[in-house]
N, C-alpha and C. Protein backbone atom coordinates (compact mmCIF):
# COMPACT_ATOMS: atom_id res chain seq x y z
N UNK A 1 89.56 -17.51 87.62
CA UNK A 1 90.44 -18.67 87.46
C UNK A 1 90.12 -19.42 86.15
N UNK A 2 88.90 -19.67 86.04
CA UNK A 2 88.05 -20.46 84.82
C UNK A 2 88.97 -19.27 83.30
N UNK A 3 88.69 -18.13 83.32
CA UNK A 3 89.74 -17.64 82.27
C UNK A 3 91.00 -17.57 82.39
N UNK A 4 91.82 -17.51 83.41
CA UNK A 4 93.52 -17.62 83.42
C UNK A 4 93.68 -19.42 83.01
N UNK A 5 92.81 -20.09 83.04
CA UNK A 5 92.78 -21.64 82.51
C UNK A 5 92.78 -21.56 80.76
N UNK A 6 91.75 -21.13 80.67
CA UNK A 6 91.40 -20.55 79.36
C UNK A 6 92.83 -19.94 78.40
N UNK A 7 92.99 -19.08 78.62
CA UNK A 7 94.17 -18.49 78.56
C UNK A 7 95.27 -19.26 78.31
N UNK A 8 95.74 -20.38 79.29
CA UNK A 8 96.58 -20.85 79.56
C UNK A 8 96.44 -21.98 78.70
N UNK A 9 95.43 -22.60 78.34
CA UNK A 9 94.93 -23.72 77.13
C UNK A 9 95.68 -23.23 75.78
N UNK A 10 94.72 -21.37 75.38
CA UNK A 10 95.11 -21.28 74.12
C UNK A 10 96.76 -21.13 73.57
N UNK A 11 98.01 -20.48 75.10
CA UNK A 11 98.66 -20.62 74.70
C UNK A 11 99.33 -22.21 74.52
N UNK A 12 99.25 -22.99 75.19
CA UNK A 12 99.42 -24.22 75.24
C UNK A 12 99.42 -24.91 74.16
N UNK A 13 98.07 -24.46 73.75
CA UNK A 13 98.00 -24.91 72.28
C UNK A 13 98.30 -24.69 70.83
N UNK A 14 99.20 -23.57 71.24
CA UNK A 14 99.16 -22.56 70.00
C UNK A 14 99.84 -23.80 69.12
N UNK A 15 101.14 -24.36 69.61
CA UNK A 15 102.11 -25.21 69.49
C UNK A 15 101.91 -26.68 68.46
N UNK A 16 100.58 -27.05 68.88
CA UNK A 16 100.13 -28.17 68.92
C UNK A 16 100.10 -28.28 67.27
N UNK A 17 100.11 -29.56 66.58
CA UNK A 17 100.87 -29.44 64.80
C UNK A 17 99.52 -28.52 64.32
N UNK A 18 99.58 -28.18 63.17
CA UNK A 18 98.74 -27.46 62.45
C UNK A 18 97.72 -28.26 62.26
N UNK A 19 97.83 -29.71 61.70
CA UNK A 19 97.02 -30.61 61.21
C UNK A 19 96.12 -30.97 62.61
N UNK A 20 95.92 -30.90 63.44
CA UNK A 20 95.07 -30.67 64.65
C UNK A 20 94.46 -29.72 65.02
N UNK A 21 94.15 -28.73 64.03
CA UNK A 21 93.65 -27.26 64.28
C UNK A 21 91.72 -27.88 64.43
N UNK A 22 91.70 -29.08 63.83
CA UNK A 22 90.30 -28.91 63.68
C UNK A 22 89.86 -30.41 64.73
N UNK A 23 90.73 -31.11 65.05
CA UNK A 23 91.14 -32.04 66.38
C UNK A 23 91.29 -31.80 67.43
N UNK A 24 92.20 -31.96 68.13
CA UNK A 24 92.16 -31.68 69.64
C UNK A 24 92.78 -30.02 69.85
N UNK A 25 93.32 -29.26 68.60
CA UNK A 25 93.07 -28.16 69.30
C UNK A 25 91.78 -27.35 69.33
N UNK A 26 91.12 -27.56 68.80
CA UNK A 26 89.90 -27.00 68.82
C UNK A 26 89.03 -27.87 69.94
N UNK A 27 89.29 -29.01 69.90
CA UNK A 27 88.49 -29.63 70.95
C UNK A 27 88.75 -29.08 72.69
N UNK A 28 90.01 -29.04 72.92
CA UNK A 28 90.48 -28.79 74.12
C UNK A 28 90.20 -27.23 74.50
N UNK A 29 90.15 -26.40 73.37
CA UNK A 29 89.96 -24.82 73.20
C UNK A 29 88.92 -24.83 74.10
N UNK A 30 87.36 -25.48 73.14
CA UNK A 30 85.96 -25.40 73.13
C UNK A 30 85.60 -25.73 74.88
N UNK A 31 86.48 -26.55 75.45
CA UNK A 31 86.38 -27.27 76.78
C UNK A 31 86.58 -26.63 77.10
N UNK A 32 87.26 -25.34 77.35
CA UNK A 32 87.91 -24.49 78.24
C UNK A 32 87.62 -23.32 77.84
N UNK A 33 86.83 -22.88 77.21
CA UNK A 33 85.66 -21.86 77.28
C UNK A 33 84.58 -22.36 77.90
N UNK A 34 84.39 -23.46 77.59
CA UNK A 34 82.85 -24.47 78.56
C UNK A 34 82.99 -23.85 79.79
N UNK A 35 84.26 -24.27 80.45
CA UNK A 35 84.18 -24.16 81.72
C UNK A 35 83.68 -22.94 82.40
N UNK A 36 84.18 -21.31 82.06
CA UNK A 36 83.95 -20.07 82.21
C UNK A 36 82.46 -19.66 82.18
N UNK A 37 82.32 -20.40 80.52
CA UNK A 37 80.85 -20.32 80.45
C UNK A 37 79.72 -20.62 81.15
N UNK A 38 80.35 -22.27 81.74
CA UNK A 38 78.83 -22.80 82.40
C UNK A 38 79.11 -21.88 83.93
N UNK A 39 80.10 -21.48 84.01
CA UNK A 39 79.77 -20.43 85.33
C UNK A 39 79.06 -19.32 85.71
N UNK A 40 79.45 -18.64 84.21
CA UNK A 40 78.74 -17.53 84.27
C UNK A 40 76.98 -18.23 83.99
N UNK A 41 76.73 -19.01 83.31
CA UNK A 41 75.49 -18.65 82.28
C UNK A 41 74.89 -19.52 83.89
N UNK A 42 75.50 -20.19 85.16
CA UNK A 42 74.44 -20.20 85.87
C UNK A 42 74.38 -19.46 87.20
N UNK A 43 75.52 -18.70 87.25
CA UNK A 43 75.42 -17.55 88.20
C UNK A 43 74.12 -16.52 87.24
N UNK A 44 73.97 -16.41 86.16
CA UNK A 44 73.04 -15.59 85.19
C UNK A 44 70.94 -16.13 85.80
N UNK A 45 71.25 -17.42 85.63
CA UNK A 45 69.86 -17.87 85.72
C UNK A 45 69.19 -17.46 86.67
N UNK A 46 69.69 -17.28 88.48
CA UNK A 46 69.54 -16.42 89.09
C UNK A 46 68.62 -17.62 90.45
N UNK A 47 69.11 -19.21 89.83
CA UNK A 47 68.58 -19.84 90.95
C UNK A 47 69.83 -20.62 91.65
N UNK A 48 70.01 -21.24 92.58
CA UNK A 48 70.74 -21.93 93.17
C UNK A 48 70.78 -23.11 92.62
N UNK A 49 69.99 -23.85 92.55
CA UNK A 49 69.95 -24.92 92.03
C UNK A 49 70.28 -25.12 90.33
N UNK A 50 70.12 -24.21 89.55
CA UNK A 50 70.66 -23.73 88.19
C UNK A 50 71.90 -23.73 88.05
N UNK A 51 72.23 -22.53 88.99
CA UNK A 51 73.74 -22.59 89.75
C UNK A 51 74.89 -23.76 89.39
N UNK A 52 74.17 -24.47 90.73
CA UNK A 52 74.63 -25.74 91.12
C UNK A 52 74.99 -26.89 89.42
N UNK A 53 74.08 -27.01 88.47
CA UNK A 53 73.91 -27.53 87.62
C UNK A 53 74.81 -27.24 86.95
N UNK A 54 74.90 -26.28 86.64
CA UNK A 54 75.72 -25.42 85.97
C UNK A 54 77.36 -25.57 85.80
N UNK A 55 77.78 -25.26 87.55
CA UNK A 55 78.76 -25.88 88.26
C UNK A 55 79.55 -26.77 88.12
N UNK A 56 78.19 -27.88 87.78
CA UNK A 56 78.85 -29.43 87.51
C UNK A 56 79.12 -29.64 86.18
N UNK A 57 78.53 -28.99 85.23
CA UNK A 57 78.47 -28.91 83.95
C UNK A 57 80.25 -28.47 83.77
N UNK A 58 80.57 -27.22 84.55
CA UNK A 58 82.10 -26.64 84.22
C UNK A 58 83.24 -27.93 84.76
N UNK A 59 82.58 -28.32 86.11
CA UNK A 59 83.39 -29.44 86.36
C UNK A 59 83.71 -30.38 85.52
N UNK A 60 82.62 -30.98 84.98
CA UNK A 60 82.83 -31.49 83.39
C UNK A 60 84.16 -31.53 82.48
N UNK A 61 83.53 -30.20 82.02
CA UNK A 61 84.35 -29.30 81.07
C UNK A 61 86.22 -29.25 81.53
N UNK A 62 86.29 -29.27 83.08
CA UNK A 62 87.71 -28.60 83.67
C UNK A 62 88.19 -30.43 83.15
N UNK A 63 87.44 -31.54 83.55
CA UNK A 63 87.83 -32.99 83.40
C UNK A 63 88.40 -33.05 82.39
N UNK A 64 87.46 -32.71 81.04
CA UNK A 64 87.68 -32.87 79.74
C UNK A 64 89.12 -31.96 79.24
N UNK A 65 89.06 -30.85 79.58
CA UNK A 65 90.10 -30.39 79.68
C UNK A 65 91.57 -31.25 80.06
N UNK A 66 91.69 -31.54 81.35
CA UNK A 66 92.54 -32.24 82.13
C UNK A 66 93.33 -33.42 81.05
N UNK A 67 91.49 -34.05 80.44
CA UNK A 67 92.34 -35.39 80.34
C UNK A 67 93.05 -35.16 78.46
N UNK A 68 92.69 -33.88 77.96
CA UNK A 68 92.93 -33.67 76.56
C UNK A 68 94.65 -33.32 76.47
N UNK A 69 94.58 -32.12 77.61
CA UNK A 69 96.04 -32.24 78.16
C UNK A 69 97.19 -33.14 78.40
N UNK A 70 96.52 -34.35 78.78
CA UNK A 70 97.30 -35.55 79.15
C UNK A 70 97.36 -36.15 77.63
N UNK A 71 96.34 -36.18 76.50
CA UNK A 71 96.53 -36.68 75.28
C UNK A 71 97.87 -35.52 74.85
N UNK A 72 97.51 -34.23 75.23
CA UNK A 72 98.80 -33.97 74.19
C UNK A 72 99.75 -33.86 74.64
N UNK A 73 100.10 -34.25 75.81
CA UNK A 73 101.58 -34.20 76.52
C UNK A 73 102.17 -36.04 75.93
N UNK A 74 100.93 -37.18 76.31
CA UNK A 74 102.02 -38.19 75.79
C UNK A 74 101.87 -38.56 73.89
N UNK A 75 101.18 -36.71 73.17
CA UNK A 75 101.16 -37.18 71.74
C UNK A 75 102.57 -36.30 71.45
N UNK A 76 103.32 -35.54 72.36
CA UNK A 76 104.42 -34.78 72.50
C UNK A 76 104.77 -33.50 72.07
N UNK A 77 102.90 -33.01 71.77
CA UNK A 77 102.66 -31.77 71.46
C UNK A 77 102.75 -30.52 72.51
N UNK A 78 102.80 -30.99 73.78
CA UNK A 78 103.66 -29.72 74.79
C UNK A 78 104.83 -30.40 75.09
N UNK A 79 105.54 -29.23 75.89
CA UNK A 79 106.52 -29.52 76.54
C UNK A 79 106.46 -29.34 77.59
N UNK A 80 107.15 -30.55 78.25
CA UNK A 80 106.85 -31.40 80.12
C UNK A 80 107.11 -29.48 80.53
N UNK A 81 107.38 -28.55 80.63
CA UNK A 81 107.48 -27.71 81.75
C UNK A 81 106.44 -26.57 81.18
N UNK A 82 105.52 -26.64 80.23
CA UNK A 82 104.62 -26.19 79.76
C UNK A 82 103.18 -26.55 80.56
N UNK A 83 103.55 -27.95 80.56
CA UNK A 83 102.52 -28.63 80.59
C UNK A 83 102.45 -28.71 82.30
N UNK A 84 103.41 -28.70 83.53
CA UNK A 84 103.83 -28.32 84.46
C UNK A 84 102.67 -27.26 84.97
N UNK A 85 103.40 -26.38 84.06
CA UNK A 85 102.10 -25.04 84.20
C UNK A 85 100.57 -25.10 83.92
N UNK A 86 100.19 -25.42 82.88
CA UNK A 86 99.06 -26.39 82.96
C UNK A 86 98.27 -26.66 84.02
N UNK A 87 99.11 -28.12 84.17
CA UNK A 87 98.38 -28.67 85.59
C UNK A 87 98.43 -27.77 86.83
N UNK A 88 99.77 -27.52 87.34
CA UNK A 88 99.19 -26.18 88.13
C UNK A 88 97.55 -25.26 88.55
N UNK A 89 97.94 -24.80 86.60
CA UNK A 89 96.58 -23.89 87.02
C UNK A 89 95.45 -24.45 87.14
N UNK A 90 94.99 -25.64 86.40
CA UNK A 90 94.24 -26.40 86.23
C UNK A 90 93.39 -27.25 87.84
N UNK A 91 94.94 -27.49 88.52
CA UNK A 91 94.63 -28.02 90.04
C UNK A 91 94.28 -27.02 90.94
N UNK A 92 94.41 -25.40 90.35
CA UNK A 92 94.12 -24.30 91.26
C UNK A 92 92.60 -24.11 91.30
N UNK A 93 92.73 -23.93 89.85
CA UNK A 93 91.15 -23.92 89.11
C UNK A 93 90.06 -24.99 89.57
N UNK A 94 90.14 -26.40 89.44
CA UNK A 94 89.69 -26.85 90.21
C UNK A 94 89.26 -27.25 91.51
N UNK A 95 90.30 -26.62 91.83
CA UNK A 95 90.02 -26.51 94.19
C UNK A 95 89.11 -25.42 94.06
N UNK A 96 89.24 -24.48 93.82
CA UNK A 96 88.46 -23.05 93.53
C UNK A 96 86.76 -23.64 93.15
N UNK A 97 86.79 -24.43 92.16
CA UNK A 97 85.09 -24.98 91.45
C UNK A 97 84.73 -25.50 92.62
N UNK A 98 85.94 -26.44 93.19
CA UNK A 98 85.37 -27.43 93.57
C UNK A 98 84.56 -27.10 95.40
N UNK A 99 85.21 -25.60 95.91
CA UNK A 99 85.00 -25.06 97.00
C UNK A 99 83.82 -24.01 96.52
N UNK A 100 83.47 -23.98 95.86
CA UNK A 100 82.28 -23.02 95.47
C UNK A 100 80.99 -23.62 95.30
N UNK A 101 81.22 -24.98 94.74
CA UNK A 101 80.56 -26.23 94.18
C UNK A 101 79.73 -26.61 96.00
N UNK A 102 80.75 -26.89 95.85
CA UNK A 102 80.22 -26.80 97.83
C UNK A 102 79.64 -26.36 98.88
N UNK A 103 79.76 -25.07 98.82
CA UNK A 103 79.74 -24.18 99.28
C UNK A 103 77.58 -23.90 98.81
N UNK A 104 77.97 -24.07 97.57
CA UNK A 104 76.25 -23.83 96.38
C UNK A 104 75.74 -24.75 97.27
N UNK A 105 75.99 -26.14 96.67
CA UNK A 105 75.40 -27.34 97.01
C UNK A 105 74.94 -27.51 98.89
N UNK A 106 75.60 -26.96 99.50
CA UNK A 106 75.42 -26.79 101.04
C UNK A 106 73.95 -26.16 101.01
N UNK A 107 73.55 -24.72 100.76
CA UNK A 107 72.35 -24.04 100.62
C UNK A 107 71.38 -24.61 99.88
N UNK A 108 71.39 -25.79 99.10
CA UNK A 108 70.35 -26.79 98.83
C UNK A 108 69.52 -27.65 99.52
């Protein structure tokens, strides 16, 4: 899910003016590789509690995401049924963290 988000950022952003290549599209990019990343790199460490850290770290990342989205929908760099999709995946993606997150944190 953390990469169909991913995914779904870069096309999102492809759009976004040129003069933001080194602004919020790169910023919002970097967030949404975070997220994938801090999953894997603490399913990698090989503790639960690493895990868990980890976890919250992507949760982070999915926020930052969220709220960069909302900058470029009212800077009018997507379009409302783009951005539709977006949140979608974004609210999928996050039930998904957020039931795994749980799920970790329980065995603590």
């Amino acid at each position: 899910m953390a990469i169909r988000l991913t995914k779904v950022v870069y096309r999102m952003s492809e759009h976004f003016p040129s003069d933001e290549r080194f602004g919020l599209t790169s910023q919002i990019r970097r967030a949404a590789v975070s997220i994938a990343s801090n999953i894997a790199e603490g399913w990698g460490r090989g503790s639960t509690s690493d895990y868990a850290r980890f976890l919250r770290m992507a949760r982070g990342s999915m926020y930052e995401v969220e709220t960069q989205g909302l900058i470029a929908l009212e800077l009018g760099f997507v379009e409302k049924d783009k951005f539709e999709f977006f949140e979608q995946t974004i609210d999928e993606a996050g039930r998904v963290l957020a039931g795994l997150l749980r799920s970790i944190e329980n065995k603590l």
